[in-house]
PDB file of N, CA and C in Angstrom:
ATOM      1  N   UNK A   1      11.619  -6.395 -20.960  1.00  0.00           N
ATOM      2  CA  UNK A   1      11.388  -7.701 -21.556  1.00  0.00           C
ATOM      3  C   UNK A   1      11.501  -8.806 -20.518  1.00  0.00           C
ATOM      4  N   UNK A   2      12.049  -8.765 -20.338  1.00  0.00           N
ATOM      5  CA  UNK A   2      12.766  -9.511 -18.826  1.00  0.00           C
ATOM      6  C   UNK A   2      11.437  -9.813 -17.728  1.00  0.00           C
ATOM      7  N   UNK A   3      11.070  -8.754 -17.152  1.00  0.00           N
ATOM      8  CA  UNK A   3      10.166  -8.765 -15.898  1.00  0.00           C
ATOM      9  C   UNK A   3       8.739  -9.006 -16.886  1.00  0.00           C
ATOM     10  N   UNK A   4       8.640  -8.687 -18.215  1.00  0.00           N
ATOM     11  CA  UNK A   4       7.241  -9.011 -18.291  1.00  0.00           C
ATOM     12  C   UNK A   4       7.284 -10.947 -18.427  1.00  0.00           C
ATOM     13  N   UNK A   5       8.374 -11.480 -18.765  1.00  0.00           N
ATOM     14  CA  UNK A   5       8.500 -13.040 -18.450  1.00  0.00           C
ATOM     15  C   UNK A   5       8.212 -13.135 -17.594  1.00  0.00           C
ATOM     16  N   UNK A   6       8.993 -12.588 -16.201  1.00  0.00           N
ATOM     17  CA  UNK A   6       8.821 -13.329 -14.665  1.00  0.00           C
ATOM     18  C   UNK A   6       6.964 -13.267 -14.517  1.00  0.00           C
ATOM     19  N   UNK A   7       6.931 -12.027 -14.827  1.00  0.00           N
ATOM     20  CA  UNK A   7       5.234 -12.104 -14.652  1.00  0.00           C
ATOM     21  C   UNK A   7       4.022 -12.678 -15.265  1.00  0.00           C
ATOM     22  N   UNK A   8       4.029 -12.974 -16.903  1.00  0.00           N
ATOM     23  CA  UNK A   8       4.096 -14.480 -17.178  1.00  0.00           C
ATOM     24  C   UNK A   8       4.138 -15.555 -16.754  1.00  0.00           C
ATOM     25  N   UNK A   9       5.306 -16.110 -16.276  1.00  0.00           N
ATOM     26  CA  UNK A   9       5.629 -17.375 -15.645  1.00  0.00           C
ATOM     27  C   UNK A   9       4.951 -17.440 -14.228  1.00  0.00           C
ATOM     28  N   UNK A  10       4.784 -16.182 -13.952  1.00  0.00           N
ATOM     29  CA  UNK A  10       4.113 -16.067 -12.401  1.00  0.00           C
ATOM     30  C   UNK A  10       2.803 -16.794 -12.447  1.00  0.00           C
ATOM     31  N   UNK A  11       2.354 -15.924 -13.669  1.00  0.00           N
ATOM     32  CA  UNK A  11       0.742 -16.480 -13.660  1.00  0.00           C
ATOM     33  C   UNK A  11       0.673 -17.492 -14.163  1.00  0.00           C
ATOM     34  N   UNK A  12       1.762 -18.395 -14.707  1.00  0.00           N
ATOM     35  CA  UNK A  12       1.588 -19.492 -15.358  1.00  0.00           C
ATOM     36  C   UNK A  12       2.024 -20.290 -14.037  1.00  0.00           C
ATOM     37  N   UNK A  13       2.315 -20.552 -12.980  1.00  0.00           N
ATOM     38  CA  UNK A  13       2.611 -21.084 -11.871  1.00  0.00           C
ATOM     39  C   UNK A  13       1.185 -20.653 -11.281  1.00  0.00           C
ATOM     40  N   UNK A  14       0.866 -19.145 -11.036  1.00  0.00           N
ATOM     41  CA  UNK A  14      -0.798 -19.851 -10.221  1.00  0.00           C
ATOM     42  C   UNK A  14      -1.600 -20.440 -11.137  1.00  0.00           C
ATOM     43  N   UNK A  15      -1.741 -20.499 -12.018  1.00  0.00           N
ATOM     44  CA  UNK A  15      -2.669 -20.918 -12.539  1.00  0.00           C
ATOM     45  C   UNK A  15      -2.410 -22.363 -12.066  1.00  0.00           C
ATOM     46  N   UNK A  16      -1.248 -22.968 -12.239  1.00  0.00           N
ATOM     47  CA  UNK A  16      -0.750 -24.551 -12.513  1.00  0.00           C
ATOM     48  C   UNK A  16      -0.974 -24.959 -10.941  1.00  0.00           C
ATOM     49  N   UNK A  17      -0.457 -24.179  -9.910  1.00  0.00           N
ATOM     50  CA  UNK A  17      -1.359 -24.211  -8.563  1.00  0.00           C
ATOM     51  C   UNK A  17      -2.898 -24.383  -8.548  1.00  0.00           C
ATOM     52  N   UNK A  18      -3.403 -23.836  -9.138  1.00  0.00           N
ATOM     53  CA  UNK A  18      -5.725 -23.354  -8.859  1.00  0.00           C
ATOM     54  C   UNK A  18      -5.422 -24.605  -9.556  1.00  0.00           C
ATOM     55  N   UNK A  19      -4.910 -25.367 -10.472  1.00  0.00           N
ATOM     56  CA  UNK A  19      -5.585 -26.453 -11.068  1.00  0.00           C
ATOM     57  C   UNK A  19      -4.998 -27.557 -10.410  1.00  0.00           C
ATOM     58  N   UNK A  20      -4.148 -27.554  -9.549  1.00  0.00           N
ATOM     59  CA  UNK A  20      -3.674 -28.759  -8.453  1.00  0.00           C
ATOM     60  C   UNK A  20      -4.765 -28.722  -7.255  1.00  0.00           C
ATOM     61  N   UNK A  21      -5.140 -27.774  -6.705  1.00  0.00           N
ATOM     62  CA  UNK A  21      -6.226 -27.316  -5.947  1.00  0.00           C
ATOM     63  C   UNK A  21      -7.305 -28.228  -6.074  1.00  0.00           C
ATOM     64  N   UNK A  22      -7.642 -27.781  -7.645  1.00  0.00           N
ATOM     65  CA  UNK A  22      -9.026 -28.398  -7.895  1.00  0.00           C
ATOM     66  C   UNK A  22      -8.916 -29.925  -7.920  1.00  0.00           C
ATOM     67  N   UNK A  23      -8.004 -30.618  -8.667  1.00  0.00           N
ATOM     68  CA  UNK A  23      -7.944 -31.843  -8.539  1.00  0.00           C
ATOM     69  C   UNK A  23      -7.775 -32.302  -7.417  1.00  0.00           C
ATOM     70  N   UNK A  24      -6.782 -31.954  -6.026  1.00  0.00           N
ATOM     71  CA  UNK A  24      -6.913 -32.313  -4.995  1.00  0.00           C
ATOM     72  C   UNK A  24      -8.671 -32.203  -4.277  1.00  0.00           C
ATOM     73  N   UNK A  25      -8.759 -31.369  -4.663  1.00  0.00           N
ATOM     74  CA  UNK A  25     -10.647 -30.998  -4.077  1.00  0.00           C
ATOM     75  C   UNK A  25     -11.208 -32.276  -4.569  1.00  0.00           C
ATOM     76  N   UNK A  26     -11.576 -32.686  -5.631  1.00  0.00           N
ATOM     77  CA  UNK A  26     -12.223 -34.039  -6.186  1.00  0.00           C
ATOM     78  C   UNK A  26     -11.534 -34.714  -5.851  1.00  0.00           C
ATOM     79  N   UNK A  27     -10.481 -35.418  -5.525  1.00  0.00           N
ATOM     80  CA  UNK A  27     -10.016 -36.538  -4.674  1.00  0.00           C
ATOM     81  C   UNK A  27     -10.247 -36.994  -3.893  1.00  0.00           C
ATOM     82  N   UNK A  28     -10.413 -35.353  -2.620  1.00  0.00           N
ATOM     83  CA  UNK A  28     -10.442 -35.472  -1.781  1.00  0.00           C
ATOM     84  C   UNK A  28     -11.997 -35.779  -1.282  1.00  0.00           C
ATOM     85  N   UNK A  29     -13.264 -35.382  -1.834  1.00  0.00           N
ATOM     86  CA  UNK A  29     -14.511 -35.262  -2.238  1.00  0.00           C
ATOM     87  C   UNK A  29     -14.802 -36.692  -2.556  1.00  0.00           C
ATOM     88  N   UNK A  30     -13.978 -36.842  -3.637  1.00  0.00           N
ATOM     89  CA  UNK A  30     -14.647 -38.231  -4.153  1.00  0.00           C
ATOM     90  C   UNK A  30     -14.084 -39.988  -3.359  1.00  0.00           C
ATOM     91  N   UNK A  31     -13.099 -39.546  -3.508  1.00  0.00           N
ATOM     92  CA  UNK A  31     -12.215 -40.809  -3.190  1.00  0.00           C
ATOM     93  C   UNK A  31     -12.581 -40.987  -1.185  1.00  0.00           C
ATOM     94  N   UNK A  32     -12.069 -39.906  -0.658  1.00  0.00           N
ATOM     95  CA  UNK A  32     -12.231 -40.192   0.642  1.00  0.00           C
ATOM     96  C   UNK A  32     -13.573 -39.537   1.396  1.00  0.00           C
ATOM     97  N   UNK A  33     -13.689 -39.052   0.909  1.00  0.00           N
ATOM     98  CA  UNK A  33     -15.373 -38.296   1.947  1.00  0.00           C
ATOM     99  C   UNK A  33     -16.425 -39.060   1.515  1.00  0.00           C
ATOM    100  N   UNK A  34     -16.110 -39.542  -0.102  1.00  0.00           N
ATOM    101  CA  UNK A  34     -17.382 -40.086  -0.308  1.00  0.00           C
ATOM    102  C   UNK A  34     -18.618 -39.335  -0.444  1.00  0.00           C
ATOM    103  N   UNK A  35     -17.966 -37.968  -0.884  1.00  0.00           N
ATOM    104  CA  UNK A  35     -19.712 -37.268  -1.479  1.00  0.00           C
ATOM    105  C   UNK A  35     -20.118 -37.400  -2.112  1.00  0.00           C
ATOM    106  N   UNK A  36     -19.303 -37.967  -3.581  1.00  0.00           N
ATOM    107  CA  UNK A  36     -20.295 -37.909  -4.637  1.00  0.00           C
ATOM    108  C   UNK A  36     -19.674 -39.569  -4.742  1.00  0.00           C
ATOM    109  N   UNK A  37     -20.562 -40.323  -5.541  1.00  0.00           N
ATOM    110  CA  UNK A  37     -20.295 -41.962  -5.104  1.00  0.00           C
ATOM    111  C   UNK A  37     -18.969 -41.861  -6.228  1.00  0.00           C
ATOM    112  N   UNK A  38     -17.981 -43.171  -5.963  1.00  0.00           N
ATOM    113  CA  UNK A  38     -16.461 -42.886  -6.854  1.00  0.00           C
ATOM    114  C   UNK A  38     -16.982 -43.629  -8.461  1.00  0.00           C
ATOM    115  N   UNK A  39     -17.882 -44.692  -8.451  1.00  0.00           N
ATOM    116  CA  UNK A  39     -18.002 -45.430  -9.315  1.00  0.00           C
ATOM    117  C   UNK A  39     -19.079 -45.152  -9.847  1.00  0.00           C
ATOM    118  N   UNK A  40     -19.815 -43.476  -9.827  1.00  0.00           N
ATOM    119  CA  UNK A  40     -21.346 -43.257 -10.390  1.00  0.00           C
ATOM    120  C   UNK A  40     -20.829 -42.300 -11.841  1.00  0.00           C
ATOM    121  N   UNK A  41     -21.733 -42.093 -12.135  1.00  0.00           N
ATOM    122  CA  UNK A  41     -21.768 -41.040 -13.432  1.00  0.00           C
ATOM    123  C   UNK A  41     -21.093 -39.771 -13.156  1.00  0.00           C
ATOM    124  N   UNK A  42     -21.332 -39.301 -12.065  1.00  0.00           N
ATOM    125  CA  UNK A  42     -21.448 -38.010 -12.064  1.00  0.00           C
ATOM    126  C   UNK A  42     -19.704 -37.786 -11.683  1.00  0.00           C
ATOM    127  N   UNK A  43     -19.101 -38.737 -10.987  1.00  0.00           N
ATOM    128  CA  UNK A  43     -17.603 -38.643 -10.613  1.00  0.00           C
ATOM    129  C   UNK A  43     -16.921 -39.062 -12.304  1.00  0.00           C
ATOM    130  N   UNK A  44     -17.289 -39.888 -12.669  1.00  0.00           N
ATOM    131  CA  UNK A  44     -17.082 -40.282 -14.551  1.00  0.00           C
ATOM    132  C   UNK A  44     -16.809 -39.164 -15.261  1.00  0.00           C
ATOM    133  N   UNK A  45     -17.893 -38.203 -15.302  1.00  0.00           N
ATOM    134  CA  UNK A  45     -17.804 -36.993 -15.909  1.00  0.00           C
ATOM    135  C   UNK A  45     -17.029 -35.962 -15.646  1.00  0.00           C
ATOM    136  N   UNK A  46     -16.872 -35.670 -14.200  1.00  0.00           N
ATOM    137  CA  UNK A  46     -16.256 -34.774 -13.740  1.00  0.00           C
ATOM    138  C   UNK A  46     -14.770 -35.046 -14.001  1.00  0.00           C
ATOM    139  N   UNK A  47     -14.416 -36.114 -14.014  1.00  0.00           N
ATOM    140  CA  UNK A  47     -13.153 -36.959 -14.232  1.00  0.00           C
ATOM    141  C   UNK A  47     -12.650 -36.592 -15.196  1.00  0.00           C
ATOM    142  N   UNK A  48     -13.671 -36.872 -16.495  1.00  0.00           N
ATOM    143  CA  UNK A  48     -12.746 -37.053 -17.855  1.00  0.00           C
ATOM    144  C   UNK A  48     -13.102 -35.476 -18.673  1.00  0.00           C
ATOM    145  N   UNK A  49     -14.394 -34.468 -18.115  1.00  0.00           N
ATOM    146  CA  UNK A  49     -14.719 -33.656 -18.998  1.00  0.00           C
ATOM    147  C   UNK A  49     -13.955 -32.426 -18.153  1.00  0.00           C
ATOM    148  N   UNK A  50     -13.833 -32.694 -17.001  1.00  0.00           N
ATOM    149  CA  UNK A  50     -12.634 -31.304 -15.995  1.00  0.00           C
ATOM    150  C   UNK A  50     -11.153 -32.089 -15.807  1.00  0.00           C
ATOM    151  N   UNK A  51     -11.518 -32.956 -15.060  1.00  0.00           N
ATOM    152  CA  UNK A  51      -9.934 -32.737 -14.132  1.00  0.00           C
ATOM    153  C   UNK A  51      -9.302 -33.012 -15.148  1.00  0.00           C
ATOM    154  N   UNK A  52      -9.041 -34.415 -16.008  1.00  0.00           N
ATOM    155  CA  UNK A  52      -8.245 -35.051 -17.107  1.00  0.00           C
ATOM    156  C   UNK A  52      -7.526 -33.360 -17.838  1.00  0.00           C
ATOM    157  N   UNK A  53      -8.343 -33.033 -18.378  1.00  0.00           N
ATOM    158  CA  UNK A  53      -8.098 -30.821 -19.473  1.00  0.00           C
ATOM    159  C   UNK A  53      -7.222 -30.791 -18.451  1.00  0.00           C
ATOM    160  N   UNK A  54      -7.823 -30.709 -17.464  1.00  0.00           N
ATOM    161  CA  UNK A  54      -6.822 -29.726 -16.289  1.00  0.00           C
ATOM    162  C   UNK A  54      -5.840 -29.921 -15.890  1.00  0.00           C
ATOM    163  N   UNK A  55      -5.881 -31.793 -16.006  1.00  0.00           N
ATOM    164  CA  UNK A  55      -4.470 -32.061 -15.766  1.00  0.00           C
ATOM    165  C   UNK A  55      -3.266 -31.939 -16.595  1.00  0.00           C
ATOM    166  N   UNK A  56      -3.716 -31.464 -18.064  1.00  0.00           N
ATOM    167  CA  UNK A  56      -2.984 -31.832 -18.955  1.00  0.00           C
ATOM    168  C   UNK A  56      -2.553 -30.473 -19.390  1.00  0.00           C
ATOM    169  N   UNK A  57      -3.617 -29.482 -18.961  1.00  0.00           N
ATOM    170  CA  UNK A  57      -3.137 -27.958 -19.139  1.00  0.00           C
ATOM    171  C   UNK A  57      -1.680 -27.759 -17.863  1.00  0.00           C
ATOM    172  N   UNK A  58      -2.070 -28.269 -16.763  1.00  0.00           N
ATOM    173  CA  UNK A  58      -1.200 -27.821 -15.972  1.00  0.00           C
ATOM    174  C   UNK A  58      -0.169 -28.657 -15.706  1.00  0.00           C
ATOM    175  N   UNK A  59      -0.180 -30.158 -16.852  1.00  0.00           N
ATOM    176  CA  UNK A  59       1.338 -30.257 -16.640  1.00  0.00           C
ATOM    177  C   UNK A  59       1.814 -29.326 -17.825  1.00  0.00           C
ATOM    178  N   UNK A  60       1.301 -28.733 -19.120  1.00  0.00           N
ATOM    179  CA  UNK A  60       1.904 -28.225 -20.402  1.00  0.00           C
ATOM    180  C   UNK A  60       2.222 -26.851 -18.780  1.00  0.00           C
ATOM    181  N   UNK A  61       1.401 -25.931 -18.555  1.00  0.00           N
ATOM    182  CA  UNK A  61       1.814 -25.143 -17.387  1.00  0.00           C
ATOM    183  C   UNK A  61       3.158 -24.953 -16.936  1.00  0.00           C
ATOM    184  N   UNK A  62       3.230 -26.457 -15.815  1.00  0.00           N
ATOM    185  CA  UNK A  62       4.019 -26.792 -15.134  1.00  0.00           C
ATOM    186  C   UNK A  62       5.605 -26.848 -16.225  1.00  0.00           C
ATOM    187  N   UNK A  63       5.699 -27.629 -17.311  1.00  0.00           N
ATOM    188  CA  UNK A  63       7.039 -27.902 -17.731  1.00  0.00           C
ATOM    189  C   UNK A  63       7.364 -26.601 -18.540  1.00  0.00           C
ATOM    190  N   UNK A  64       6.468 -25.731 -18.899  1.00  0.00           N
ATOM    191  CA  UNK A  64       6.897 -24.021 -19.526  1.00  0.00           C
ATOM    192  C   UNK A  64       7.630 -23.863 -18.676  1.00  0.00           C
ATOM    193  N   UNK A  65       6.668 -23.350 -17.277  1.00  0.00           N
ATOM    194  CA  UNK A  65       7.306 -22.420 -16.566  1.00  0.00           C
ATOM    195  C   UNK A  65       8.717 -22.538 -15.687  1.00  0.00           C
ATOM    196  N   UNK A  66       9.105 -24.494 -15.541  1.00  0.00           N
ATOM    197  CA  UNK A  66      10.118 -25.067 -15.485  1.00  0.00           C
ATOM    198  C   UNK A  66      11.351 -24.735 -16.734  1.00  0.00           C
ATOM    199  N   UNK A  67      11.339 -25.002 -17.386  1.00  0.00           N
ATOM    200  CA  UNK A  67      12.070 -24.456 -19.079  1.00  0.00           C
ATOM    201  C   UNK A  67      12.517 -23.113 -18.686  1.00  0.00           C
ATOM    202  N   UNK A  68      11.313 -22.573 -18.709  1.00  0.00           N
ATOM    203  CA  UNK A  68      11.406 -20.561 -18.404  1.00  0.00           C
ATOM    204  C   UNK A  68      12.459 -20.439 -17.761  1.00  0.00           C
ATOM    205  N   UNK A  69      12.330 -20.992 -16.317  1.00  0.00           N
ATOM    206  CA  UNK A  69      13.118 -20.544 -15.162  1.00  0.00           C
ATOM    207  C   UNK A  69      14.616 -21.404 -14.989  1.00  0.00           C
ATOM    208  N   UNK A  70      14.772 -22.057 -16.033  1.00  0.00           N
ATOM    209  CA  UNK A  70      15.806 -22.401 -16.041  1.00  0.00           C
ATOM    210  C   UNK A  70      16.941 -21.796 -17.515  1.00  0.00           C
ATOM    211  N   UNK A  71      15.981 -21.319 -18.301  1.00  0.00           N
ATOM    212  CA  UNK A  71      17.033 -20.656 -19.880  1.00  0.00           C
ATOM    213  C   UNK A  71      16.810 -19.379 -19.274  1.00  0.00           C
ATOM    214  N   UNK A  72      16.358 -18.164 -18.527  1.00  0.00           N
ATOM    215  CA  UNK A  72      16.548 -17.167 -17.884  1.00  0.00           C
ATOM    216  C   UNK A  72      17.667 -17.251 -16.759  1.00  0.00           C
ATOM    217  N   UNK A  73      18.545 -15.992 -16.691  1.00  0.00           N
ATOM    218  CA  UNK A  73      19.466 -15.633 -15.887  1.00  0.00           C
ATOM    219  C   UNK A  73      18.574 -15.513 -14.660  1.00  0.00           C
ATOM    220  N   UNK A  74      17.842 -15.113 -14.439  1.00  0.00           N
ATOM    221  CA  UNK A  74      17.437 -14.475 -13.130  1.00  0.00           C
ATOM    222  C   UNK A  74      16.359 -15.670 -12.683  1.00  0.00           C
ATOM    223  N   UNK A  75      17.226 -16.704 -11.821  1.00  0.00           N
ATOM    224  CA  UNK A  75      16.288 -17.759 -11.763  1.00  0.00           C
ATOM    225  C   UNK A  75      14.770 -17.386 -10.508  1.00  0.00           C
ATOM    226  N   UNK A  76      13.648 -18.072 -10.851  1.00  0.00           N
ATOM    227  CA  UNK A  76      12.774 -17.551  -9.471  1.00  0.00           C
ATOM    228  C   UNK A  76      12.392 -19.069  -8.438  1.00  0.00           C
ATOM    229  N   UNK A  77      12.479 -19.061  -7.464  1.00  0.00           N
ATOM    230  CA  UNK A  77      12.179 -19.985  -6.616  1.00  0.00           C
ATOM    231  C   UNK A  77      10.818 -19.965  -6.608  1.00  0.00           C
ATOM    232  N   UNK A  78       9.794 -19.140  -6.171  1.00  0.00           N
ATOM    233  CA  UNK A  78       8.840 -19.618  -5.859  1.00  0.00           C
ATOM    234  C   UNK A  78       7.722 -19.672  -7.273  1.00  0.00           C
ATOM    235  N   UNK A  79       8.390 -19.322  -8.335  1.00  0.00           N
ATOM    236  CA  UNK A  79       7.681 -20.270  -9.308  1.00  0.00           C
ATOM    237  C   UNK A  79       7.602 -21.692  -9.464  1.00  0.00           C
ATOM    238  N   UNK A  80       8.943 -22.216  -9.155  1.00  0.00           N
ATOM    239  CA  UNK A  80       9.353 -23.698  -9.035  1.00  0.00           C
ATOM    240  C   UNK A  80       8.199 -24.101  -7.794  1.00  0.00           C
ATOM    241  N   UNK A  81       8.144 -23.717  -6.814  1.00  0.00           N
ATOM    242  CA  UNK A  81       7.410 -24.128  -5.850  1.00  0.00           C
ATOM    243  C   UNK A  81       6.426 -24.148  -6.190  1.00  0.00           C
ATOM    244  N   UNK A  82       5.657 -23.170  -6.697  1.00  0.00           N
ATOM    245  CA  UNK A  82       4.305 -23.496  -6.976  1.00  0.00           C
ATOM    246  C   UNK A  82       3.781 -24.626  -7.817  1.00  0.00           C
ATOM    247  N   UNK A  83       4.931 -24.896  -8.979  1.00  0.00           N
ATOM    248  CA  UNK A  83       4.405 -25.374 -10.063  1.00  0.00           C
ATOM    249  C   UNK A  83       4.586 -27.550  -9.536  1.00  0.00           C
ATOM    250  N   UNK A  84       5.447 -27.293  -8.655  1.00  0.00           N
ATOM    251  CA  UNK A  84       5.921 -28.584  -7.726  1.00  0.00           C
ATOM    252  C   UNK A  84       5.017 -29.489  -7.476  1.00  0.00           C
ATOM    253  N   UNK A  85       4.146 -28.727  -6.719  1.00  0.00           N
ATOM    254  CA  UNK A  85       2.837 -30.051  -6.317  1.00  0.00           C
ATOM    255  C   UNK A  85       2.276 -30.471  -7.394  1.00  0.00           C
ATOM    256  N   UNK A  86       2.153 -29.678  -8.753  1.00  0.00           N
ATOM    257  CA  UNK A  86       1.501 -30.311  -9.880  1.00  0.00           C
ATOM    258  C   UNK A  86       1.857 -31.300 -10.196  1.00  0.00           C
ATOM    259  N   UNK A  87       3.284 -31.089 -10.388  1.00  0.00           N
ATOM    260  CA  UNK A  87       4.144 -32.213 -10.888  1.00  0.00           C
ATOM    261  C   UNK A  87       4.350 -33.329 -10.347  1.00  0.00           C
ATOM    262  N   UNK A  88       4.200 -33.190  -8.735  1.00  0.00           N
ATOM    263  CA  UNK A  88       4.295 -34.602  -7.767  1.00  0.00           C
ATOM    264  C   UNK A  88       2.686 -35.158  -8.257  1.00  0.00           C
ATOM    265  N   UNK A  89       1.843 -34.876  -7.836  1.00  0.00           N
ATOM    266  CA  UNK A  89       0.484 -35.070  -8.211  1.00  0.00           C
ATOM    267  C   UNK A  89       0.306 -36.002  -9.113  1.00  0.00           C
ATOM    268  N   UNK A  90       0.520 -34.892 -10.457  1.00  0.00           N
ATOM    269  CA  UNK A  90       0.576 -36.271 -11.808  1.00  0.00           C
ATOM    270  C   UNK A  90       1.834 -37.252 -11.675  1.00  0.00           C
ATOM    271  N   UNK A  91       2.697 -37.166 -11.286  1.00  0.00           N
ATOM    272  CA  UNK A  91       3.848 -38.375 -10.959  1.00  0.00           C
ATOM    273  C   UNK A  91       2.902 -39.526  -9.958  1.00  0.00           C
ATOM    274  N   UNK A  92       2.551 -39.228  -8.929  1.00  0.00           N
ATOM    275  CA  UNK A  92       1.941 -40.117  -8.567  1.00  0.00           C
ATOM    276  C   UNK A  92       0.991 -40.825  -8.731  1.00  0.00           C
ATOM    277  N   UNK A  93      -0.113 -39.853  -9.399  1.00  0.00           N
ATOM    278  CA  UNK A  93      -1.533 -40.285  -9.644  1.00  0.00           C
ATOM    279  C   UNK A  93      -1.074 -41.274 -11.267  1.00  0.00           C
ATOM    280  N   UNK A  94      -0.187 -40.715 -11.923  1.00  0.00           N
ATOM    281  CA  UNK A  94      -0.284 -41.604 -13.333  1.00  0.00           C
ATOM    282  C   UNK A  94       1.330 -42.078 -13.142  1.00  0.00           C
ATOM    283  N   UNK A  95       2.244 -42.426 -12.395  1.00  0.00           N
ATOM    284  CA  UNK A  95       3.185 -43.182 -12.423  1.00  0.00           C
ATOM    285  C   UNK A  95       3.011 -44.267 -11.277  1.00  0.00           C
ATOM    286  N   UNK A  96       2.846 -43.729 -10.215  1.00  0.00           N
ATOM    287  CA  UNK A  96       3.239 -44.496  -9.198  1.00  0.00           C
ATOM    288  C   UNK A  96       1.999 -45.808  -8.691  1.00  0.00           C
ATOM    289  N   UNK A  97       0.961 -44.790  -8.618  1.00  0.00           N
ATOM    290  CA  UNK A  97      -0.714 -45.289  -8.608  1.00  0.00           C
ATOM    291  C   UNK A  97      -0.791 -46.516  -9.387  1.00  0.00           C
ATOM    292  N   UNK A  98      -0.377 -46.437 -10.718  1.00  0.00           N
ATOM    293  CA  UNK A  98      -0.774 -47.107 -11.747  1.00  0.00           C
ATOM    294  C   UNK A  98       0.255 -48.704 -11.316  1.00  0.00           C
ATOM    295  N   UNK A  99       1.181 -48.237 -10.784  1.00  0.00           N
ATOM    296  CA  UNK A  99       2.353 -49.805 -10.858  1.00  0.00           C
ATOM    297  C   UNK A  99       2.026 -50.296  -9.625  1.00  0.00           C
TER     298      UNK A  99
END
């Protein structure tokens, strides 16, 4: 019972990683390279019909697998790590950004 959690929570940490990934990718794409224009349609869409889901799957992600690893005895570090950058990410992009 036990190890099928950790492995669970495992995949619930990469996953919450691939979707920090991706949002860093369009940031990084949109905001600073300037490939796709920041203020056109096509960054609009990508915005609110991907990353926004994604962000919101992988903070629900992120605070499980936080919870998990803290009401389990057998705590895991590099779940916490993974799930970390998500959490700085949206802290910044919707706390800090915004003030």
């Amino acid at each position: 019972m036990e190890r099928t959690r950790i492995n669970k929570n495992r995949k619930k940490a990469v996953i919450s990683f691939i979707i920090f990934i991706i949002c860093l990718t369009k940031y990084v794409l949109v905001n600073l390279y300037e490939v796709i224009p920041r203020y056109g349609s096509t960054s609009r869409d990508i915005t609110w019909f991907i990353i926004l889901p994604a962000v919101i799957i992988g903070l629900i992600l992120s605070i499980s697998v936080i919870s998990e690893n803290f009401k389990s005895n057998r705590k895991n570090l590099i779940n916490i790590l993974l799930v970390l950058p998500m959490l700085f990410f949206i802290f910044y992009f919707f706390v800090i950004k915004l003030f």
